[in-house]
N, C-alpha and C. Protein backbone atom coordinates (compact mmCIF):
# COMPACT_ATOMS: atom_id res chain seq x y z
N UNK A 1 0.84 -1.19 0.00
CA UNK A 1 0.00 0.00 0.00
C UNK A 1 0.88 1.24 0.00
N UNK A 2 0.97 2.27 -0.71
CA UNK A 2 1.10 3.38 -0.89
C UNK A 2 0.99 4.45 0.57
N UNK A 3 2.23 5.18 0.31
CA UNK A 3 1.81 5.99 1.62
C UNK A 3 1.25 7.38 0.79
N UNK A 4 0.22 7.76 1.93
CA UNK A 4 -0.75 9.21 0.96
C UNK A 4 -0.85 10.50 1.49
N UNK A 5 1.01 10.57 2.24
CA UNK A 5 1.33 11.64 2.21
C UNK A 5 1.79 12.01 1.70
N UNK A 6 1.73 13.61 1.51
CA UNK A 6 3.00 14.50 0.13
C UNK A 6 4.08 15.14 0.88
N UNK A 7 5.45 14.74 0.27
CA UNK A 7 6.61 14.95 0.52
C UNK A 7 6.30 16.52 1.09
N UNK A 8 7.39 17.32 1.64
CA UNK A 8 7.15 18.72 1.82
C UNK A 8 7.82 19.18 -0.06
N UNK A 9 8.30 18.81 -1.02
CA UNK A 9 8.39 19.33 -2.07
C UNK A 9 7.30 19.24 -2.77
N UNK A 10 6.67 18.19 -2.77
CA UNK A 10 5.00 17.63 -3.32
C UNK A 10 4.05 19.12 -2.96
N UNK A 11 4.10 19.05 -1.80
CA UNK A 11 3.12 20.21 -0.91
C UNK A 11 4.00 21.56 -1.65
N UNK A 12 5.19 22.03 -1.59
CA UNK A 12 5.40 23.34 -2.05
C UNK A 12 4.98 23.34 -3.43
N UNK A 13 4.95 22.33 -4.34
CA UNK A 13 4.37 22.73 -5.94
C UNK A 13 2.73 22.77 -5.60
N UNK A 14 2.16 21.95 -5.09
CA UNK A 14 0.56 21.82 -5.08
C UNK A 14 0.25 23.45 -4.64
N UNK A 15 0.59 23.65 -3.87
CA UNK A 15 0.82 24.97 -3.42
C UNK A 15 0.75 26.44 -4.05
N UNK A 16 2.06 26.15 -5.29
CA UNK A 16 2.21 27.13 -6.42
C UNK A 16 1.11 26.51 -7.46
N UNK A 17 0.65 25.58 -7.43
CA UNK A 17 -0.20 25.02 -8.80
C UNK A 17 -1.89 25.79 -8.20
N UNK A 18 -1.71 25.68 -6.82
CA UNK A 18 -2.88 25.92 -6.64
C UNK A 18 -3.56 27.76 -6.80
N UNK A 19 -1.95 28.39 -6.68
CA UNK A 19 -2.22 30.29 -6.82
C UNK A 19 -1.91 30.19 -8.55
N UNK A 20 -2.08 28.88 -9.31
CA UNK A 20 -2.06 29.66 -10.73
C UNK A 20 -1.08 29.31 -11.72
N UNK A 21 0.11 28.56 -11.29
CA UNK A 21 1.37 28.96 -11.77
C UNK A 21 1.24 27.84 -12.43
N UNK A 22 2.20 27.65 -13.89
CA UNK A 22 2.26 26.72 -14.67
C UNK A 22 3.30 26.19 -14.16
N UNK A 23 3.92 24.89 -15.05
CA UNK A 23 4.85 24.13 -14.15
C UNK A 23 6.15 24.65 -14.50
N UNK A 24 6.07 25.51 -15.48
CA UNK A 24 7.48 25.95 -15.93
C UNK A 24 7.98 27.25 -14.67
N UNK A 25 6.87 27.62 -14.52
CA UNK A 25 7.09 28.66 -13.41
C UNK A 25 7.41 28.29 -12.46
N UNK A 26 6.47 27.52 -11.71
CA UNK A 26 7.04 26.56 -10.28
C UNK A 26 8.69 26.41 -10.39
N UNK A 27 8.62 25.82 -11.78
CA UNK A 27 10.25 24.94 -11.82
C UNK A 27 10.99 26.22 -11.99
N UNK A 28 11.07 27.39 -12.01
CA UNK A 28 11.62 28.75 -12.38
C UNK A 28 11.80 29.09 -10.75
N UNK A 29 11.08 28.73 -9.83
CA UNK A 29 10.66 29.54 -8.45
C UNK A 29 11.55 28.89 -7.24
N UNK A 30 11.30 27.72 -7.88
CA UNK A 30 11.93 26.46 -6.70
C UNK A 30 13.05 25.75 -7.39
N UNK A 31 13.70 26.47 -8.85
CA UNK A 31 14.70 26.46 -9.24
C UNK A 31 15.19 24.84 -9.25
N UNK A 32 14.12 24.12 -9.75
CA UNK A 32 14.32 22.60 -10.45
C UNK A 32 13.58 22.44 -11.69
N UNK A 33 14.52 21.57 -12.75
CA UNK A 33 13.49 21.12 -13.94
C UNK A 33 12.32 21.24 -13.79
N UNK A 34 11.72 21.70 -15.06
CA UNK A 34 9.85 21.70 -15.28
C UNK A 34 10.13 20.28 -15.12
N UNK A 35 10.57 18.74 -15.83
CA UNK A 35 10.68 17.68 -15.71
C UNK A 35 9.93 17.10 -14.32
N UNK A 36 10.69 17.86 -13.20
CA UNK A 36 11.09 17.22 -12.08
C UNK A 36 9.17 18.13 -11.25
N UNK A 37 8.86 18.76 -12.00
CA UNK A 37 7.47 19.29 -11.33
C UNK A 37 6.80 18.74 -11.84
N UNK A 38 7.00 18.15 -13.20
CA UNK A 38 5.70 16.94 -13.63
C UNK A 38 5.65 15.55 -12.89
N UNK A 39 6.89 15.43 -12.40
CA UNK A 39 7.47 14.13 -11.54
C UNK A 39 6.40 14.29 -10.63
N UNK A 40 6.89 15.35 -9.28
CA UNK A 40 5.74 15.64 -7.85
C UNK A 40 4.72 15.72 -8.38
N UNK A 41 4.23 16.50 -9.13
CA UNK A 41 2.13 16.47 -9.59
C UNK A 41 1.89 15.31 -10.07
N UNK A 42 2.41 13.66 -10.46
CA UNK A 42 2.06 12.80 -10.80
C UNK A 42 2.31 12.21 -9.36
C-alpha cells in the first residue's frame, strides 16, 4: 500500500499550482526542472 502523504516538495508545488502557476514557473521559483514538477504532480 502506498503511503498518501505528500513529501514537503510535493506540498510546495501543489501549493504554487494551486495560486495559478504553470509548471514551468514553479520549476523557475523552486529552481528545479519543469521535468522534475511533472514528476511531484504525478
Amino acid at each position: 500500500m502506498s503511503n498518501p502523504e505528500l513529501s514537503e516538495r510535493e506540498l510546495e508545488v501543489l501549493h504554487l499550482m494551486a495560486q495559478g502557476m504553470s509548471n514551468l514557473d514553479i520549476a523557475t521559483a523552486l529552481i528545479i526542472a519543469e521535468s522534475s514538477v511533472k514528476s511531484h504532480v504525478n
